[in-house]
PDB file of N, CA and C in Angstrom:
ATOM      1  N   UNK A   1     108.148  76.544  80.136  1.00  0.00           N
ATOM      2  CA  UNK A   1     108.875  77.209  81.188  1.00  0.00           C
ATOM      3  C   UNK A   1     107.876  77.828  82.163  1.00  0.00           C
ATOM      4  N   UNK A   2     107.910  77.402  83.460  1.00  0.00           N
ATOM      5  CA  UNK A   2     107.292  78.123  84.412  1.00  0.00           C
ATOM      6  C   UNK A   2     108.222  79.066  85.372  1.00  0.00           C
ATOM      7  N   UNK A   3     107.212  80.557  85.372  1.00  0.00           N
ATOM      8  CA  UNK A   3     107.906  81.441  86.137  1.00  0.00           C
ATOM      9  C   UNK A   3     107.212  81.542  87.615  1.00  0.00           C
ATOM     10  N   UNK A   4     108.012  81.415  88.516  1.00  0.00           N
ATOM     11  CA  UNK A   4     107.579  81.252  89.727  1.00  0.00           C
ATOM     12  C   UNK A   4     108.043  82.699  90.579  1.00  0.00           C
ATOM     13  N   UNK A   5     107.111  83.210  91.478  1.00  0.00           N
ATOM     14  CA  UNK A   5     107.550  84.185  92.547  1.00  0.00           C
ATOM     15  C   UNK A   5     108.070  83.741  93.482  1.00  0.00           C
ATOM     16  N   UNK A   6     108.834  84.507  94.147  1.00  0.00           N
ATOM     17  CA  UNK A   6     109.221  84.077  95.396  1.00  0.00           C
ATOM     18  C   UNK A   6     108.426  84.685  96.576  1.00  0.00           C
ATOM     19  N   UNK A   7     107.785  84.027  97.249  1.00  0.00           N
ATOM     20  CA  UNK A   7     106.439  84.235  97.937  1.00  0.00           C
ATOM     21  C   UNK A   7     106.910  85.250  99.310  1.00  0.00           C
ATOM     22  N   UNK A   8     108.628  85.284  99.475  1.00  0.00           N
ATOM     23  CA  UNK A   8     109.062  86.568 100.437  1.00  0.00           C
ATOM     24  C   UNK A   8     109.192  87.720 100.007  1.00  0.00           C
ATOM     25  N   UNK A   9     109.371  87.875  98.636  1.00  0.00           N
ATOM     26  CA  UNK A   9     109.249  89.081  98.253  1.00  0.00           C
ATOM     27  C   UNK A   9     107.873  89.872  97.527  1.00  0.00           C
ATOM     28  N   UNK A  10     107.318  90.045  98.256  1.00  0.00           N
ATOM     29  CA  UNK A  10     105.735  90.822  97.970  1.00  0.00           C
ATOM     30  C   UNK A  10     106.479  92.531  97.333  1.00  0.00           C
ATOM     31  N   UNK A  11     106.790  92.693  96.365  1.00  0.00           N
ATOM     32  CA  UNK A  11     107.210  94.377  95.935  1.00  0.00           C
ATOM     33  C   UNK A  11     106.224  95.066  95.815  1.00  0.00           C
ATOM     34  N   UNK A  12     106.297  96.523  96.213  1.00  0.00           N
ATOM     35  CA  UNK A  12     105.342  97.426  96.517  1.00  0.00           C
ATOM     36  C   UNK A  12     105.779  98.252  95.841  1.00  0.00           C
ATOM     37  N   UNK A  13     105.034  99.372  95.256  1.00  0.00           N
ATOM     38  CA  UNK A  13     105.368 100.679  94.408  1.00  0.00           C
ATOM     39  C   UNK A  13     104.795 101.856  94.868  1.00  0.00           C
ATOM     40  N   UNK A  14     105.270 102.686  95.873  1.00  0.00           N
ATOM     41  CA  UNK A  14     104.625 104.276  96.162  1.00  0.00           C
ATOM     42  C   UNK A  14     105.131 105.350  95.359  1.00  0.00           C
ATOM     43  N   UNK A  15     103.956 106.067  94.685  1.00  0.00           N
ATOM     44  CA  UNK A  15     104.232 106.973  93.783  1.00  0.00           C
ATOM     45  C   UNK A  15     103.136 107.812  93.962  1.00  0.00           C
ATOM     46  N   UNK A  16     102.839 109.248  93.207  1.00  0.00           N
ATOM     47  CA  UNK A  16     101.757 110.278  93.694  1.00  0.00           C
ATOM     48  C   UNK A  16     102.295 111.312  92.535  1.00  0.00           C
ATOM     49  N   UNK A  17     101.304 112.139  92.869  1.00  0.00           N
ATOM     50  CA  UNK A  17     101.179 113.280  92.277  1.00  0.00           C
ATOM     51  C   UNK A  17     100.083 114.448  92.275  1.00  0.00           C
ATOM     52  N   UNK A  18      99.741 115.449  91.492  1.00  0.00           N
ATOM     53  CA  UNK A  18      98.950 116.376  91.453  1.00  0.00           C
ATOM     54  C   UNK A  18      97.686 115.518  90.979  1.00  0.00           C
ATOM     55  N   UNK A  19      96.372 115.525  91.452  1.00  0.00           N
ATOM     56  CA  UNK A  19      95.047 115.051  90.678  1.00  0.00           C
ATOM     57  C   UNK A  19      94.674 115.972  90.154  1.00  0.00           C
ATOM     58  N   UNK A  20      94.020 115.523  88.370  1.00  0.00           N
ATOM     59  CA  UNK A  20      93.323 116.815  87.439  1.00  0.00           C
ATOM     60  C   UNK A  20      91.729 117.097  88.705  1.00  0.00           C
ATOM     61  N   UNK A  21      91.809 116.076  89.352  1.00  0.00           N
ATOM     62  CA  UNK A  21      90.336 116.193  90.393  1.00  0.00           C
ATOM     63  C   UNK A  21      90.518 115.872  91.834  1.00  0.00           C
ATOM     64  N   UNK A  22      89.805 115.902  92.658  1.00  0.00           N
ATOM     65  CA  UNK A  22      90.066 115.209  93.925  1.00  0.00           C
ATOM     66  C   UNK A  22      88.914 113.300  93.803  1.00  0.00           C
ATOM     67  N   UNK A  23      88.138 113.636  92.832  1.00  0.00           N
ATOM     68  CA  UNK A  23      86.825 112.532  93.112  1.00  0.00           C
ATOM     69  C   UNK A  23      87.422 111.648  91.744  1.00  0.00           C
ATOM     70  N   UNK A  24      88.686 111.304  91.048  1.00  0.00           N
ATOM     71  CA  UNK A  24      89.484 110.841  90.380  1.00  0.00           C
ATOM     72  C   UNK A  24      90.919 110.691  90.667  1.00  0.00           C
ATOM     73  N   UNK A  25      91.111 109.898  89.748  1.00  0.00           N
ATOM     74  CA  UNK A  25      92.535 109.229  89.667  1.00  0.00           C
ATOM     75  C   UNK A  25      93.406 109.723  88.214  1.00  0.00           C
ATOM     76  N   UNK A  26      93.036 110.654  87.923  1.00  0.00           N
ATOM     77  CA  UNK A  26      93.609 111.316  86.458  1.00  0.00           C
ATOM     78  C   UNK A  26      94.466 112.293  86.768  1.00  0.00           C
ATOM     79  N   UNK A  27      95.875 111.956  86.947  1.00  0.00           N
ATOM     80  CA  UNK A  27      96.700 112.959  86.775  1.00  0.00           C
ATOM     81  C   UNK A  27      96.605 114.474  86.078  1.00  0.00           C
ATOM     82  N   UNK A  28      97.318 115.526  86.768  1.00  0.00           N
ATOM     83  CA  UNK A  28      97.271 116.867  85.939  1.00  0.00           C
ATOM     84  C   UNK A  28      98.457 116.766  84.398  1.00  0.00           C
ATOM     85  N   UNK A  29      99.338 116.132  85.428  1.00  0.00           N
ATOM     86  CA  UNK A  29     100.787 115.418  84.216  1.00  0.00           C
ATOM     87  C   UNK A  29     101.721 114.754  84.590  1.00  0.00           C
ATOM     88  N   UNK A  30     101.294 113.587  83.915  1.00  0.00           N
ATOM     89  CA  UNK A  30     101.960 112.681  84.378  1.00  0.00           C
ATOM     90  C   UNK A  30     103.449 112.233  84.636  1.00  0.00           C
ATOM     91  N   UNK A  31     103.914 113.805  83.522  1.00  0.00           N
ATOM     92  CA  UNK A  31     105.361 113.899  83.698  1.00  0.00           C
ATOM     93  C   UNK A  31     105.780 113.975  84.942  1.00  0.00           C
ATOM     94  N   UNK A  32     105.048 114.616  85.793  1.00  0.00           N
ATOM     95  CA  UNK A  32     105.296 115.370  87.248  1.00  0.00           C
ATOM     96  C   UNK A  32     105.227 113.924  87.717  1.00  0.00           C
ATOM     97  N   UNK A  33     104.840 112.956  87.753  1.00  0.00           N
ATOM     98  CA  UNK A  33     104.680 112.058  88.687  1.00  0.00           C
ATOM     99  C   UNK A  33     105.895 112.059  89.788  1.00  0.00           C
ATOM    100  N   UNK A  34     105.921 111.805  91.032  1.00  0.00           N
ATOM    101  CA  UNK A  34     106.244 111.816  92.291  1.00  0.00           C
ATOM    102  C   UNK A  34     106.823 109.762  92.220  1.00  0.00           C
ATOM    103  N   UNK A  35     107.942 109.137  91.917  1.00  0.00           N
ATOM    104  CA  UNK A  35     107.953 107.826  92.325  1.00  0.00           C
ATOM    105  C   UNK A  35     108.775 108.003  93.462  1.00  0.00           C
ATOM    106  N   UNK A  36     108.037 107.168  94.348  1.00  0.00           N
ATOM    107  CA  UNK A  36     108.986 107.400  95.458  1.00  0.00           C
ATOM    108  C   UNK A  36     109.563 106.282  95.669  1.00  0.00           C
ATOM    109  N   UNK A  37     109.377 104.963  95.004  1.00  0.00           N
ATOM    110  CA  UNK A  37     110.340 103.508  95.413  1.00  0.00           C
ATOM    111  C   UNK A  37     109.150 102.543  95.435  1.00  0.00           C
ATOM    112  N   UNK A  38     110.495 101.489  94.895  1.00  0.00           N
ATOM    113  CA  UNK A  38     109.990  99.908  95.414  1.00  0.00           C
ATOM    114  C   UNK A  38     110.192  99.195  96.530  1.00  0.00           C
ATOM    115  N   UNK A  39     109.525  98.781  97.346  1.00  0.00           N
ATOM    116  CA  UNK A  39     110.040  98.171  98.411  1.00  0.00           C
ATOM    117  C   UNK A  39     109.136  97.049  98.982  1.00  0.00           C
ATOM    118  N   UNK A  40     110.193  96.363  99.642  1.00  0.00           N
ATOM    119  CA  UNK A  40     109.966  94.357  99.459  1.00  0.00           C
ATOM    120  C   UNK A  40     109.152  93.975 100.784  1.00  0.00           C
ATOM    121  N   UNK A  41     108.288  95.167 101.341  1.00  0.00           N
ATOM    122  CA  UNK A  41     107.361  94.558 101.684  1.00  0.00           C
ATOM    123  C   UNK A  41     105.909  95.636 101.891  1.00  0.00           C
ATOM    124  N   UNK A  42     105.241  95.269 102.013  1.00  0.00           N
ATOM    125  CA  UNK A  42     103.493  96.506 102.870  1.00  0.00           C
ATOM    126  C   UNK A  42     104.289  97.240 104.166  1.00  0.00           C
ATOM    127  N   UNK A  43     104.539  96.962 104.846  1.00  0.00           N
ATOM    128  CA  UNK A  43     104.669  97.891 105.887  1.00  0.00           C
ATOM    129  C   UNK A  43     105.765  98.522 105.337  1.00  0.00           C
ATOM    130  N   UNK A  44     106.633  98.612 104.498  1.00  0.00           N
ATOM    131  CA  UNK A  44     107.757  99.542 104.516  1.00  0.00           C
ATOM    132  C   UNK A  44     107.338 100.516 103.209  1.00  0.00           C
ATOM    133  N   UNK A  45     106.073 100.026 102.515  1.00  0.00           N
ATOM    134  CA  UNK A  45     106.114 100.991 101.741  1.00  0.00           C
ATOM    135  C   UNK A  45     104.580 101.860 102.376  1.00  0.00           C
ATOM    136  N   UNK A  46     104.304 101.033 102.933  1.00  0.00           N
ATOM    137  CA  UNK A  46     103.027 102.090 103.784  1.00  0.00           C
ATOM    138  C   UNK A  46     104.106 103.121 104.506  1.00  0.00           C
ATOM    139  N   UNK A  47     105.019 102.905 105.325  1.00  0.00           N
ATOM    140  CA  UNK A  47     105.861 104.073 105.879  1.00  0.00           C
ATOM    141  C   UNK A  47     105.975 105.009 104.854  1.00  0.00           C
ATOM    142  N   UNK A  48     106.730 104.531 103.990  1.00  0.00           N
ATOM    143  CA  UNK A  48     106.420 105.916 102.601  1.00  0.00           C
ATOM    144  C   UNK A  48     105.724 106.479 102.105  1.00  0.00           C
ATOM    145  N   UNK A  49     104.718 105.931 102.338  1.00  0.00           N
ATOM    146  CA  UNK A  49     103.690 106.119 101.421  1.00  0.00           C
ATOM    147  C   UNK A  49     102.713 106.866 102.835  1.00  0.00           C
ATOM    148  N   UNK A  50     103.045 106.838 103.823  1.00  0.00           N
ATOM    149  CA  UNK A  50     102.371 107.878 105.121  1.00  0.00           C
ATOM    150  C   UNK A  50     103.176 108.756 105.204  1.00  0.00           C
ATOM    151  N   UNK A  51     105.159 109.247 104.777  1.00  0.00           N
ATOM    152  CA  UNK A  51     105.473 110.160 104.708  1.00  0.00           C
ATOM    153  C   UNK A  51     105.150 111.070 103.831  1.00  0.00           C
ATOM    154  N   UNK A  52     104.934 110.764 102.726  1.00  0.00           N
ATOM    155  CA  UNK A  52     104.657 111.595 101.302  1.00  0.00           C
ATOM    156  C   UNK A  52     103.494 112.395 101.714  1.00  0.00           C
ATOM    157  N   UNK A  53     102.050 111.172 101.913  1.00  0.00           N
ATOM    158  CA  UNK A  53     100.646 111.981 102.434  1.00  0.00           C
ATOM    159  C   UNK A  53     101.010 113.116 102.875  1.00  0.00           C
ATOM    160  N   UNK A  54     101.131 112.845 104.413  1.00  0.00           N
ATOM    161  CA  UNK A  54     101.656 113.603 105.140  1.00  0.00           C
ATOM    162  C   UNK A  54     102.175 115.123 104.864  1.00  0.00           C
ATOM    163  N   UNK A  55     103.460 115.305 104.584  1.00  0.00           N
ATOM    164  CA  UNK A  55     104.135 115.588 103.419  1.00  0.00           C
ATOM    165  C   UNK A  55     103.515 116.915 102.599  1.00  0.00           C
ATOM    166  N   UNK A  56     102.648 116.387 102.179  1.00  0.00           N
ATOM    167  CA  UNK A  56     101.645 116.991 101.191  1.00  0.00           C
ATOM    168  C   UNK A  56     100.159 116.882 101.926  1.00  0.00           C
ATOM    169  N   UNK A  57      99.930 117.371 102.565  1.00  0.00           N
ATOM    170  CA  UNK A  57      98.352 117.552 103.810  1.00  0.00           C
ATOM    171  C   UNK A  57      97.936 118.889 103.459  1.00  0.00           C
ATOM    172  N   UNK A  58      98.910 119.646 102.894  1.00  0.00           N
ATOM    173  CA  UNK A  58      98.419 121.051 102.357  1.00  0.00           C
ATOM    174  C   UNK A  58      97.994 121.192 101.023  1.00  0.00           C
ATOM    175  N   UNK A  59      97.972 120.395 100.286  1.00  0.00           N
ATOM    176  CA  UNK A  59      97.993 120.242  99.135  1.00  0.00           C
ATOM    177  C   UNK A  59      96.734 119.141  98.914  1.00  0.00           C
ATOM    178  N   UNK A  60      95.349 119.882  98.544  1.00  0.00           N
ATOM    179  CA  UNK A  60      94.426 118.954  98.707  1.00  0.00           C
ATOM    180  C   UNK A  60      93.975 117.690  97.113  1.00  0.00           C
ATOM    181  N   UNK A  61      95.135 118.759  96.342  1.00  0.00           N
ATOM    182  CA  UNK A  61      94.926 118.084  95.065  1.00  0.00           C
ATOM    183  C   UNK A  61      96.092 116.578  94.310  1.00  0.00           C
ATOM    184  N   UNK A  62      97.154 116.519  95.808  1.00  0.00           N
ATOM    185  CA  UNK A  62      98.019 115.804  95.480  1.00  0.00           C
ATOM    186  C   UNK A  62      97.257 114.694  96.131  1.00  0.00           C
ATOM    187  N   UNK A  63      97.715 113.610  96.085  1.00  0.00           N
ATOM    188  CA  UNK A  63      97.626 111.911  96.151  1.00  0.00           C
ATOM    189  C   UNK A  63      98.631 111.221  96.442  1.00  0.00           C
ATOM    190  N   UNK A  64      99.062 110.283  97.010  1.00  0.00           N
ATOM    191  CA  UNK A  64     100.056 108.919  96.607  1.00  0.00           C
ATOM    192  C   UNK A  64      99.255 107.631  96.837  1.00  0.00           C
ATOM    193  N   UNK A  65     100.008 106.326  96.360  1.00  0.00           N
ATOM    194  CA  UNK A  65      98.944 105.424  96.032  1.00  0.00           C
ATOM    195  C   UNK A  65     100.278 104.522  96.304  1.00  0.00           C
ATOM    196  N   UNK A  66      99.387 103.153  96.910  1.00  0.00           N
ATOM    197  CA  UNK A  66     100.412 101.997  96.970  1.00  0.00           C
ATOM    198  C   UNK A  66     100.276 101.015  95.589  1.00  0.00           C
ATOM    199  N   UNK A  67     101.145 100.246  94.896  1.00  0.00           N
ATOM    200  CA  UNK A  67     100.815  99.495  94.252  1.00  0.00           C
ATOM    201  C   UNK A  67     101.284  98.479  94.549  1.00  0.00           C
ATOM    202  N   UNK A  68     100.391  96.814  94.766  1.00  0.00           N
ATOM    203  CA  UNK A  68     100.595  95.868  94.897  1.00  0.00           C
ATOM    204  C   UNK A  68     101.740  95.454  93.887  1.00  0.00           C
ATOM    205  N   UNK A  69     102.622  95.494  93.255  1.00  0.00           N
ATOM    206  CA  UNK A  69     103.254  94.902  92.459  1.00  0.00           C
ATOM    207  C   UNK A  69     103.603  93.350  92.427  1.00  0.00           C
ATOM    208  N   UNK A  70     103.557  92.333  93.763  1.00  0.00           N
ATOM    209  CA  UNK A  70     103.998  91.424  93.165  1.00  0.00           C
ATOM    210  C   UNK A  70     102.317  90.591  93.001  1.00  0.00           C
ATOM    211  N   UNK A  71     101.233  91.291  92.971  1.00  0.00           N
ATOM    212  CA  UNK A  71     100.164  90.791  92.148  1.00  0.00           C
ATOM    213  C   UNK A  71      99.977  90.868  91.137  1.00  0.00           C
ATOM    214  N   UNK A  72     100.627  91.614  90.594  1.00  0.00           N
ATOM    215  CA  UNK A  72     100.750  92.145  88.967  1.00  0.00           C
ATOM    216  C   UNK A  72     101.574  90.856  88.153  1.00  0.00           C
ATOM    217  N   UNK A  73     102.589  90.349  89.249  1.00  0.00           N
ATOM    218  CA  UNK A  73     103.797  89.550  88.658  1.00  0.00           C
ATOM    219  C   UNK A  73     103.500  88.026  89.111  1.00  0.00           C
ATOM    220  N   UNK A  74     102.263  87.941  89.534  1.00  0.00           N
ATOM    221  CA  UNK A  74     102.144  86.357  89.706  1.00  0.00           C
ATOM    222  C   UNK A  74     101.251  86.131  88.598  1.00  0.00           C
ATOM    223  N   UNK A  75     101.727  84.780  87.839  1.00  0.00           N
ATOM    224  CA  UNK A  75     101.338  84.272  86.990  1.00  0.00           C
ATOM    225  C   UNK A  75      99.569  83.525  87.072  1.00  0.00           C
TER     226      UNK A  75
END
Protein backbone atom coordinates (compact mmCIF):
# COMPACT_ATOMS: atom_id res chain seq x y z
CA UNK A 1 0.00 0.00 0.00
CA UNK A 2 1.28 3.34 -0.96
CA UNK A 3 0.37 6.51 0.93
CA UNK A 4 0.43 9.46 -1.16
CA UNK A 5 0.09 13.39 -0.19
CA UNK A 6 -1.79 15.58 -1.80
CA UNK A 7 0.77 18.06 -3.03
CA UNK A 8 -2.15 21.16 -2.39
CA UNK A 9 -2.28 20.65 0.90
CA UNK A 10 1.15 21.66 2.52
CA UNK A 11 -0.32 21.71 6.61
CA UNK A 12 1.34 23.99 8.87
CA UNK A 13 1.33 23.95 12.75
CA UNK A 14 1.76 27.41 14.85
CA UNK A 15 2.21 26.88 18.40
CA UNK A 16 4.52 28.80 21.23
CA UNK A 17 5.06 29.26 24.53
CA UNK A 18 7.20 30.42 27.58
CA UNK A 19 11.21 29.42 26.87
CA UNK A 20 13.10 27.80 30.09
CA UNK A 21 15.87 30.22 27.98
CA UNK A 22 15.91 32.70 25.26
CA UNK A 23 19.33 30.88 23.43
CA UNK A 24 16.97 27.44 23.46
CA UNK A 25 14.07 25.70 22.49
CA UNK A 26 13.15 24.01 25.97
CA UNK A 27 9.97 24.87 27.19
CA UNK A 28 9.28 26.20 30.94
CA UNK A 29 5.99 23.65 30.65
CA UNK A 30 4.94 22.22 28.25
CA UNK A 31 1.54 21.99 29.65
CA UNK A 32 1.26 25.76 28.99
CA UNK A 33 1.92 25.27 25.42
CA UNK A 34 0.09 28.02 23.29
CA UNK A 35 -1.42 25.77 19.91
CA UNK A 36 -2.68 28.08 17.87
CA UNK A 37 -3.84 25.85 14.61
CA UNK A 38 -3.32 23.96 11.57
CA UNK A 39 -3.52 25.55 8.50
CA UNK A 40 -3.34 24.41 4.71
CA UNK A 41 -0.93 26.63 3.69
CA UNK A 42 2.73 29.02 4.69
CA UNK A 43 1.26 32.18 4.25
CA UNK A 44 -1.79 31.63 6.38
CA UNK A 45 -0.01 30.22 9.09
CA UNK A 46 2.86 32.80 8.92
CA UNK A 47 -0.23 35.36 9.48
CA UNK A 48 -0.61 33.54 12.79
CA UNK A 49 2.19 32.90 13.59
CA UNK A 50 3.13 37.07 13.09
CA UNK A 51 -0.04 37.66 15.25
CA UNK A 52 0.97 35.63 18.28
CA UNK A 53 4.86 37.16 18.00
CA UNK A 54 3.56 40.21 17.92
CA UNK A 55 1.13 39.59 20.52
CA UNK A 56 3.72 38.69 22.89
CA UNK A 57 6.77 41.50 21.96
CA UNK A 58 6.65 42.13 25.69
CA UNK A 59 7.36 39.03 26.73
CA UNK A 60 11.01 38.31 25.87
CA UNK A 61 10.84 34.74 27.08
CA UNK A 62 7.84 33.59 24.94
CA UNK A 63 8.36 32.12 21.29
CA UNK A 64 6.05 30.68 18.53
CA UNK A 65 7.37 28.44 15.88
CA UNK A 66 6.00 27.26 12.48
CA UNK A 67 5.93 23.61 11.82
CA UNK A 68 6.27 22.24 8.42
CA UNK A 69 3.86 19.43 8.91
CA UNK A 70 3.23 18.10 5.59
CA UNK A 71 7.16 17.26 5.60
CA UNK A 72 6.76 15.25 8.44
CA UNK A 73 3.88 13.33 6.42
CA UNK A 74 5.59 12.66 3.16
CA UNK A 75 6.71 9.34 2.85
Amino acid sequence: MTTTIDSDQKLHLVFGGELEDVSGVRFRDIKDLDIVGIFPDYASAQTAWRSKAQATVDSAQTRYFIVHLHRLLEP
